[in-house]
Protein backbone atom coordinates (compact mmCIF):
# COMPACT_ATOMS: atom_id res chain seq x y z
CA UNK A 1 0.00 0.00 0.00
CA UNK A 2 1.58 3.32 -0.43
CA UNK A 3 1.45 6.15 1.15
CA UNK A 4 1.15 9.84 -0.47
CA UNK A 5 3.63 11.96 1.21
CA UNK A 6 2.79 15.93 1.15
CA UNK A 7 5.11 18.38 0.07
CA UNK A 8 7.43 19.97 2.32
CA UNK A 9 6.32 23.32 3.46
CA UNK A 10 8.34 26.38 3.97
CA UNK A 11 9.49 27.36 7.19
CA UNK A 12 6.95 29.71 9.28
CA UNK A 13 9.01 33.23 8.84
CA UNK A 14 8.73 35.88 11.77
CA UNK A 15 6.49 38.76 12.06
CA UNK A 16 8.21 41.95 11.63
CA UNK A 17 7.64 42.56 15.22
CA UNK A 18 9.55 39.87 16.60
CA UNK A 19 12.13 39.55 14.29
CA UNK A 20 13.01 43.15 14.48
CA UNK A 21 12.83 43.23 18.48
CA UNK A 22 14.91 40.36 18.53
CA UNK A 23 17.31 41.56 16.07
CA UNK A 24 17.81 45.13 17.81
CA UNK A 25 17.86 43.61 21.02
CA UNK A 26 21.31 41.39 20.26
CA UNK A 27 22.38 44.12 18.76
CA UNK A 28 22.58 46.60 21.50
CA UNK A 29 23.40 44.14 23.76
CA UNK A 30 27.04 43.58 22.14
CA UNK A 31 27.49 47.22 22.20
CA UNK A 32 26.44 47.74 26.18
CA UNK A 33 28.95 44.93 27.11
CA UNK A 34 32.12 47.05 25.94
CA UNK A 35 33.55 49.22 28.72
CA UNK A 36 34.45 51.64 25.42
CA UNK A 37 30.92 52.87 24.86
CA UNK A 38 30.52 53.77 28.01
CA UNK A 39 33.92 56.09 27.64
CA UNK A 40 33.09 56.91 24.67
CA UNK A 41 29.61 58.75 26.26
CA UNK A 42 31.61 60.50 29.05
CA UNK A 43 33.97 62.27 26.43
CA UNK A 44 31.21 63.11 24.18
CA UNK A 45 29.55 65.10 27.13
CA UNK A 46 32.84 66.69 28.45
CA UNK A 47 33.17 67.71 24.89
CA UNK A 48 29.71 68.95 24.05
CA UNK A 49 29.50 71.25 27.55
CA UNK A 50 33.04 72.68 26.41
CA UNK A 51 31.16 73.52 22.75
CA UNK A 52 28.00 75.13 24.72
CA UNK A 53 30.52 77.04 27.30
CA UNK A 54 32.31 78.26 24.17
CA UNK A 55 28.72 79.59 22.03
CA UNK A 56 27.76 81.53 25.48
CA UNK A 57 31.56 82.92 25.36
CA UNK A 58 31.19 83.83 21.48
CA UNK A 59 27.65 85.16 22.25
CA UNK A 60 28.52 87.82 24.60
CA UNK A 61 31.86 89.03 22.49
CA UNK A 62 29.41 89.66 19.46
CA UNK A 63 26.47 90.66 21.51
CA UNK A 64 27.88 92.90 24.04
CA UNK A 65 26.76 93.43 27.59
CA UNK A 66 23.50 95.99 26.40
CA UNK A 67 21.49 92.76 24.37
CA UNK A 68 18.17 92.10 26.30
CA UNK A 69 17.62 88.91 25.61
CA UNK A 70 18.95 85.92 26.12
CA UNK A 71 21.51 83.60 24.52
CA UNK A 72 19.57 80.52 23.93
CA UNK A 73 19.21 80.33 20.19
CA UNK A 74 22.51 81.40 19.79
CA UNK A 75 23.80 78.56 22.11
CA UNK A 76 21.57 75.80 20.90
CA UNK A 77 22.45 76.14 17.51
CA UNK A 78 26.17 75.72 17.80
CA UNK A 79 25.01 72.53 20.00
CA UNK A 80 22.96 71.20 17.57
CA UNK A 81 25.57 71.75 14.55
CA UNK A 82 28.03 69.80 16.73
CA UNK A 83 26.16 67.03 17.32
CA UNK A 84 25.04 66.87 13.46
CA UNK A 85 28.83 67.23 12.65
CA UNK A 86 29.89 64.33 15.11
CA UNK A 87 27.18 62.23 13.56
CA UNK A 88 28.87 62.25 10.96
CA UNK A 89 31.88 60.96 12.17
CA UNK A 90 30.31 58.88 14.48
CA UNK A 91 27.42 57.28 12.58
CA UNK A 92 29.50 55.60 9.76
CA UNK A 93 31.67 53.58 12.14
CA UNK A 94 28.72 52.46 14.02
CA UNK A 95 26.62 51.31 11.26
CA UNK A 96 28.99 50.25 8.56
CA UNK A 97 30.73 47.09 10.71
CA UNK A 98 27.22 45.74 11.64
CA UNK A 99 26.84 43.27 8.68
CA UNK A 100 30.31 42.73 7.26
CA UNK A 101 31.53 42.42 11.13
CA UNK A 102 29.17 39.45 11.58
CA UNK A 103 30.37 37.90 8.12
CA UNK A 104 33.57 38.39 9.13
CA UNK A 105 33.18 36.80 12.46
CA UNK A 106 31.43 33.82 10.74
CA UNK A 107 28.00 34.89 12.79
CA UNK A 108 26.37 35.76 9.32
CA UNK A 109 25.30 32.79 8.40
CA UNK A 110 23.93 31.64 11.54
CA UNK A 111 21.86 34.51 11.57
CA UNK A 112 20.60 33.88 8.11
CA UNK A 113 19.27 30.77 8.42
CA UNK A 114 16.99 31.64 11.42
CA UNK A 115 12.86 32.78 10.35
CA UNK A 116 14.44 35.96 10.10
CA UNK A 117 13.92 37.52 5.99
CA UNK A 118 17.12 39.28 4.53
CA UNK A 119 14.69 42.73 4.73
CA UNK A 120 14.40 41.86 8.46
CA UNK A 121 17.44 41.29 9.24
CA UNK A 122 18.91 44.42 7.32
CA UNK A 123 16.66 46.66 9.35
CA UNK A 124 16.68 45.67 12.67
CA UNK A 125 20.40 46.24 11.90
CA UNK A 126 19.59 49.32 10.56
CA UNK A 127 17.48 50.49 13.78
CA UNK A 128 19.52 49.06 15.92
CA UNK A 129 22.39 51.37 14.81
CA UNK A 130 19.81 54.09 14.46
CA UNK A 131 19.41 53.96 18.76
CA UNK A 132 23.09 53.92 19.69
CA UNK A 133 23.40 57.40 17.29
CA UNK A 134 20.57 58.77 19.13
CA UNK A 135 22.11 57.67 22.85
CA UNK A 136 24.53 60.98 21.44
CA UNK A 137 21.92 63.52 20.99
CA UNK A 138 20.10 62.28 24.02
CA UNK A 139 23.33 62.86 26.34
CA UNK A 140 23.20 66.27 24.92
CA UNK A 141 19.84 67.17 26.67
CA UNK A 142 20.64 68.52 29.68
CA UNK A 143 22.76 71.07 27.42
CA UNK A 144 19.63 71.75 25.50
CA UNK A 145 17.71 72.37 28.69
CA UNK A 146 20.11 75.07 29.72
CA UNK A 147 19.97 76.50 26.68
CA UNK A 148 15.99 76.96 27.01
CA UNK A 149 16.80 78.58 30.37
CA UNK A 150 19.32 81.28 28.85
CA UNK A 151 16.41 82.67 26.97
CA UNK A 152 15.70 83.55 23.43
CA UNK A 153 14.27 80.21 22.12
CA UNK A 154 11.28 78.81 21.03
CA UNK A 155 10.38 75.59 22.06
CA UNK A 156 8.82 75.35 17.97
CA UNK A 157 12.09 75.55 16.79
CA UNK A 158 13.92 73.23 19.44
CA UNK A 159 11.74 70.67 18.70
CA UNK A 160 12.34 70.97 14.45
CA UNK A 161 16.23 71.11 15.37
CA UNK A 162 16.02 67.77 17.39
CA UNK A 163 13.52 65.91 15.00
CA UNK A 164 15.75 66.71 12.13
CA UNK A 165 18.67 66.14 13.43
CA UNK A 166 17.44 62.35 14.27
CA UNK A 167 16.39 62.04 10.92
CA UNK A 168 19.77 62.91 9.19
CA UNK A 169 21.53 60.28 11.91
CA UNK A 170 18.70 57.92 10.90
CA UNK A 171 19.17 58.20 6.89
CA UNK A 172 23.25 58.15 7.47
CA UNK A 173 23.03 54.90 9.52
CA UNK A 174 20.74 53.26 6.70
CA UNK A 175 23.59 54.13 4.36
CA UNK A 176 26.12 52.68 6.57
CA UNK A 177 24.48 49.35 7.01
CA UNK A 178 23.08 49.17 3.33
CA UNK A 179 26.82 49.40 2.74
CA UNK A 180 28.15 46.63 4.92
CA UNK A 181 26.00 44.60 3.83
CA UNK A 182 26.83 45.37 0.26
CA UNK A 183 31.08 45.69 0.81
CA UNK A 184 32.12 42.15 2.15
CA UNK A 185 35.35 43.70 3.92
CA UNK A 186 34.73 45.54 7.06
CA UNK A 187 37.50 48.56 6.53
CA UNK A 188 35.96 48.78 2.94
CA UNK A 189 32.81 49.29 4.20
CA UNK A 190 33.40 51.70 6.84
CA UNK A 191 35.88 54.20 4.34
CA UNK A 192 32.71 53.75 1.46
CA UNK A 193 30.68 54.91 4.19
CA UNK A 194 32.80 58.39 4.96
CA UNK A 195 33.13 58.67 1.63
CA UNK A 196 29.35 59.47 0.94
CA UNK A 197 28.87 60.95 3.70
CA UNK A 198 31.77 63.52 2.44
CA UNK A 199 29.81 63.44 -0.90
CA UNK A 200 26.59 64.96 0.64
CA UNK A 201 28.93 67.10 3.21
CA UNK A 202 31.61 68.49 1.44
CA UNK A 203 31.26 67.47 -2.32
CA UNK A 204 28.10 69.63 -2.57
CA UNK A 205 29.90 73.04 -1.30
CA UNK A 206 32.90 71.15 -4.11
CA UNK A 207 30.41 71.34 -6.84
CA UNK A 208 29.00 74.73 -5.87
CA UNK A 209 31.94 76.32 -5.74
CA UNK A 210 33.08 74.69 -8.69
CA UNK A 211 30.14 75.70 -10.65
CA UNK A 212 29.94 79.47 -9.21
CA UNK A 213 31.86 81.27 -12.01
CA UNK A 214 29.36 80.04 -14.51
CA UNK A 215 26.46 81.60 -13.22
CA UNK A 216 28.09 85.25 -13.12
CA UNK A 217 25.85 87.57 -15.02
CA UNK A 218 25.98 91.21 -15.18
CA UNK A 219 23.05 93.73 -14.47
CA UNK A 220 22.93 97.35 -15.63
CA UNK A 221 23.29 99.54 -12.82
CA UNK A 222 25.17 103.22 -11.94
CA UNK A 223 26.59 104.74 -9.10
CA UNK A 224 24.79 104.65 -5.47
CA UNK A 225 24.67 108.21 -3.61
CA UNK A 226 24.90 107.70 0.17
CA UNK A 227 23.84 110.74 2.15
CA UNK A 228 27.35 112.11 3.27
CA UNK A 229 28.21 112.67 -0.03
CA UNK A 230 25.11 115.15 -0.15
CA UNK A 231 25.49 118.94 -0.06
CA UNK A 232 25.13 120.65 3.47
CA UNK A 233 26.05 117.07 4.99
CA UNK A 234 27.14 118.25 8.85
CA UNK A 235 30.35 115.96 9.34
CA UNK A 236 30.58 116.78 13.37
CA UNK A 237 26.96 115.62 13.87
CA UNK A 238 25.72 113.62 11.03
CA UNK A 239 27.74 110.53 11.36
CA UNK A 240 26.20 109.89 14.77
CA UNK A 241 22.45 109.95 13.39
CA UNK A 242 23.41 108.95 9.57
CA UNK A 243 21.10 106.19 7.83
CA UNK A 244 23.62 104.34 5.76
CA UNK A 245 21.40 103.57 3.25
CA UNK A 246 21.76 104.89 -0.66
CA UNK A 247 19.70 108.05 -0.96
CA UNK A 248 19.79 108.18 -5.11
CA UNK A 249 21.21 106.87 -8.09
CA UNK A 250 23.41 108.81 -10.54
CA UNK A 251 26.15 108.80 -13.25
CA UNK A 252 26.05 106.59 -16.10
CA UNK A 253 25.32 102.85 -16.92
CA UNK A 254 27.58 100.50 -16.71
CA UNK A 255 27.55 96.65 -16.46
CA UNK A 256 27.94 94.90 -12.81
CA UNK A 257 29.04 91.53 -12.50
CA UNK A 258 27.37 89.67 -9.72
CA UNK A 259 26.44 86.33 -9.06
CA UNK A 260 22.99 84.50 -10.07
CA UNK A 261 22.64 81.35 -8.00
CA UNK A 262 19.51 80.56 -8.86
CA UNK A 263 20.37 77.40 -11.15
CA UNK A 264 22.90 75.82 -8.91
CA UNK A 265 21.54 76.24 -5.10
CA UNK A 266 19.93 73.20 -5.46
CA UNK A 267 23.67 71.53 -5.22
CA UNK A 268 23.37 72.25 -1.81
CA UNK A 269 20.06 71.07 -1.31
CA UNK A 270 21.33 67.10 -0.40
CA UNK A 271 23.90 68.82 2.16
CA UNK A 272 23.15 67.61 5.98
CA UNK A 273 23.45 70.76 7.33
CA UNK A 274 21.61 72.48 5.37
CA UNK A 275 18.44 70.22 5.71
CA UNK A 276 18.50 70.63 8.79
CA UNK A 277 19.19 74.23 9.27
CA UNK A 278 16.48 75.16 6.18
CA UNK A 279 13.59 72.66 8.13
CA UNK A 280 12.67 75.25 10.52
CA UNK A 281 11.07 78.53 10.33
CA UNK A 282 13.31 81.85 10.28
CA UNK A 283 13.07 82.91 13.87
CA UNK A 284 11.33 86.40 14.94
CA UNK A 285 13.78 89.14 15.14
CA UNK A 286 14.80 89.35 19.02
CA UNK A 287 13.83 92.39 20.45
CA UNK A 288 16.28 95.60 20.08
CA UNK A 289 16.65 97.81 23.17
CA UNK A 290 14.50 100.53 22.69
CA UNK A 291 17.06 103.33 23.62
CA UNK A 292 19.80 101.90 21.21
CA UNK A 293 17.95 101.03 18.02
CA UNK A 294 21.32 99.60 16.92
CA UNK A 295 21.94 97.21 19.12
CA UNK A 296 21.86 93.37 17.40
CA UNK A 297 21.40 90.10 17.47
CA UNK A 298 23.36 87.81 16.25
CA UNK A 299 22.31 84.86 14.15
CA UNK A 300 23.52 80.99 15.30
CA UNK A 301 24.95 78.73 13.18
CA UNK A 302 21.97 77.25 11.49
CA UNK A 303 20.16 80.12 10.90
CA UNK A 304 23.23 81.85 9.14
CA UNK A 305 23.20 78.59 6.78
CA UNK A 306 19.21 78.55 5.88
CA UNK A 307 19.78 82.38 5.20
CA UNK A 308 22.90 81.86 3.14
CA UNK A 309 20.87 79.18 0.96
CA UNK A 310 17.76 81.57 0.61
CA UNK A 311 20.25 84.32 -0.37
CA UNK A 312 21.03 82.44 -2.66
CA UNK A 313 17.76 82.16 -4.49
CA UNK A 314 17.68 85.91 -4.89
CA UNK A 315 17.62 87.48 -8.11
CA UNK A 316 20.47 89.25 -9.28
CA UNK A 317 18.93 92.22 -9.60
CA UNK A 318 18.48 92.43 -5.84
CA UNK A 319 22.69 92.24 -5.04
CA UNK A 320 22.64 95.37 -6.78
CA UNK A 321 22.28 98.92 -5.12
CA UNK A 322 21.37 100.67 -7.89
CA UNK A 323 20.42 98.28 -10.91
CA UNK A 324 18.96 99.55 -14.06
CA UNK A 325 19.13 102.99 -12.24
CA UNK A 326 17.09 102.34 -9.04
CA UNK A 327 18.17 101.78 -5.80
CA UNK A 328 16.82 98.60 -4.73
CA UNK A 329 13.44 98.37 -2.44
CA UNK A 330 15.17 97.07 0.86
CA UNK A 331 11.28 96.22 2.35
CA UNK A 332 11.16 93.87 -0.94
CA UNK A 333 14.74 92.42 -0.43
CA UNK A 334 13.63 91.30 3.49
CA UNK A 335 10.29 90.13 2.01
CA UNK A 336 12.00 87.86 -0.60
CA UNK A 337 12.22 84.73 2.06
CA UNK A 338 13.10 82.23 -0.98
CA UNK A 339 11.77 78.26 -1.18
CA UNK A 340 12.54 75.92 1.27
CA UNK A 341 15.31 73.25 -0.29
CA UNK A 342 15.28 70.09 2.58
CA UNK A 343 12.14 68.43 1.09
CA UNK A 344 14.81 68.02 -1.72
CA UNK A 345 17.48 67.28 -0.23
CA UNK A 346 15.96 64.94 2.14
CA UNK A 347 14.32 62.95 -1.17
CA UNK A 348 17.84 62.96 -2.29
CA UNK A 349 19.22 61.27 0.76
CA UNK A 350 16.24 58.87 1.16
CA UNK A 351 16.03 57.74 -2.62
CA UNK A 352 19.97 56.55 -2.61
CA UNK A 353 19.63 55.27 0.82
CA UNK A 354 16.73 53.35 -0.25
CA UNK A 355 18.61 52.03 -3.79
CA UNK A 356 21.34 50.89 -1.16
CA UNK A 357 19.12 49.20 1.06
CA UNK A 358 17.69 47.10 -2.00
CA UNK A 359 21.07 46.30 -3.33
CA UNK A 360 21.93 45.10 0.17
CA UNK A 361 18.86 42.92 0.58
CA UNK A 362 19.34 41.21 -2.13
CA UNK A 363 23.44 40.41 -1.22
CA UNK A 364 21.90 39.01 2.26
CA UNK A 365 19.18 36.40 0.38
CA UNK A 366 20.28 32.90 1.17
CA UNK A 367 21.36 30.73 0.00
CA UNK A 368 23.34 33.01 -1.78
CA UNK A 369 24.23 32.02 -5.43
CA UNK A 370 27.78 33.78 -5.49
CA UNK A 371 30.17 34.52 -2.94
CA UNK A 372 32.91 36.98 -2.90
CA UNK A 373 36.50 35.16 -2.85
CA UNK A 374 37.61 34.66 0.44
CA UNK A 375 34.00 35.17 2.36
CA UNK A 376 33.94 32.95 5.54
CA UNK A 377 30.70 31.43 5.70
CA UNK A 378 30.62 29.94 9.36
């Protein structure tokens, strides 16, 4: 008599839940046995009080003694372009050993023939590498705290700053483990890593500046008339009360070269800092001291970079004091606030950080048809 014998079914996989908890979970537990990490923390927060001590120094040089408001901003933006910057350095390392370190250990395999799929696997990897970047900006708190107590901030645009800045360490760790699991050698993986991470950071103020001669044009303009070169201009007393502004045009056309920008900003659209810095709103003037109208405020580090990349989208016309004869309307110049360019940017980042993490999928299906030479298995 035979017997009809059913087909072998496929192993139950894991939910997403599981698999991902588990993953993350052995993950982070490897890093909290090292006494290193631990070191690693206590530097980072020596080193980011010594960066806030040294934006409340800078503040009151540029400020002065007469500013009535506080610090904060000013503080909490040189924090928060530190900790962006040390992400950047940091991240990479972190993320970029998680998949080649295992194959190179000869844990790879192990790992891939659990219920776990490769798209599991790769992003509880991913995550997992995601949290230890964020144990940075979370030791930076009780900076950010003090910086809310200095004055001068709104919570609005603290909470945009922090929320970004997780983001950009979230999208840098997916390209870090997209590329380990991609690169088969771990000090491969970890220098492919810096390297596009210096793409997006550096080689998009490269390819600005590279590009900035070709998008000189020149506007008709003349000569701008400032109001001590008028007649009856009182030298003793009107340099103390003088607006500084053109009063007139005059003299004859000529051509002024100045720079049009507004073809090539979008180079530094993908940049990290500038995504960041261009996500949230330009703050409200601080208040002047009403007995010294000239008293100032100055700007923080990310607020100088989201106004440097609107400048930029100015145009030329508007660089000019007096082009095609008439001085420039300065209420139309602070009006012009530009387009915001991190929606960009950001789709930039996401889109090759998503064509990585596909590559990298499929290098982690298994069995795996090819191997690179020399790949321990187990």
């Amino acid at each position: 008599m035979s017997t009809i014998t059913e087909p072998a079914r496929p192993a139950q996989r894991l939910g997403w839940g599981a698999a991902l908890g588990n993953i993350i979970q052995m993950e982070l537990r490897q890093r909290l046995r090292t006494r290193a990490w631990y070191i690693m923390l206590a530097v980072w927060f020596v080193v980011i009080g010594l960066v806030t001590w040294g934006a409340v120094a800078s503040f009151n040089t540029l400020a002065g003694d007469e500013m009535f408001f506080g610090p904060g901003r000013f503080v909490f933006e040189a924090m928060v372009g530190f900790v962006l910057f040390f992400g950047l350095l940091v991240a990479p390392a972190m993320s970029a050993s998680t998949v080649s370190g295992d194959r190179a250990g000869g844990t790879l395999a192990i790992v891939q023939v659990t219920l776990a799929t490769p798209g599991q696997l790769l992003t509880g990897k991913w995550l997992a590498s995601w949290i230890a970047a964020l144990v940075f900006l979370v030791t930076a708190l009780p900076y950010i705290v003090l910086a809310v107590v200095l004055g001068g901030l709104d919570v609005a645009g603290l909470v945009v700053f922090v929320l970004m800045v997780a983001v950009e360490l979230g999208v840098i760790c997916a390209l870090g483990t997209a590329i380990s699991a991609i690169v088969p050698r771990t000090l491969f993986a970890v220098v492919v890593t810096y390297l596009l991470v210096a793409l997006f950071a550096l080689g998009t103020l490269i390819g600005f500046g590279l590009t900035a001669p070709l998008a000189v044009t020149s506007v008709p303009s003349n000569r701008a008339v400032y109001p001590d070169e008028e007649p009856g201009f009182d030298e003793e007393t009107g340099y103390d009360s003088m607006d500084w502004s053109p009063v007139r045009c005059t003299g004859p056309m000529t051509s002024t070269e100045t720079l049009d920008a507004r073809s090539t900003y979008w180079m530094l659209a993908a940049n990290p800092f500038v995504v960041v810095a261009d996500a949230v709103p330009q703050p409200d003037k601080p208040p002047y001291d009403p007995d010294d109208p000239s008293t100032w405020a100055p700007d923080g580090v990310m607020t100088s970079i989201s106004s440097g990349v609107r400048f930029l989208q100015r145009p030329p016309e508007m660089n000019v004091e007096c082009a095609n004869g008439e001085l420039m309307d300065q209420d139309e110049i602070e009006a012009h606030d530009g387009t915001p360019v991190w929606p960009l940017g950001l789709g930039i980042q996401v889109v090759v950080a998503g064509a990585l993490f596909a590559w990298a999928r499929a290098r982690l299906v298994a069995p795996a048809a090819r191997l690179p030479r020399g790949t321990r298995v187990a």
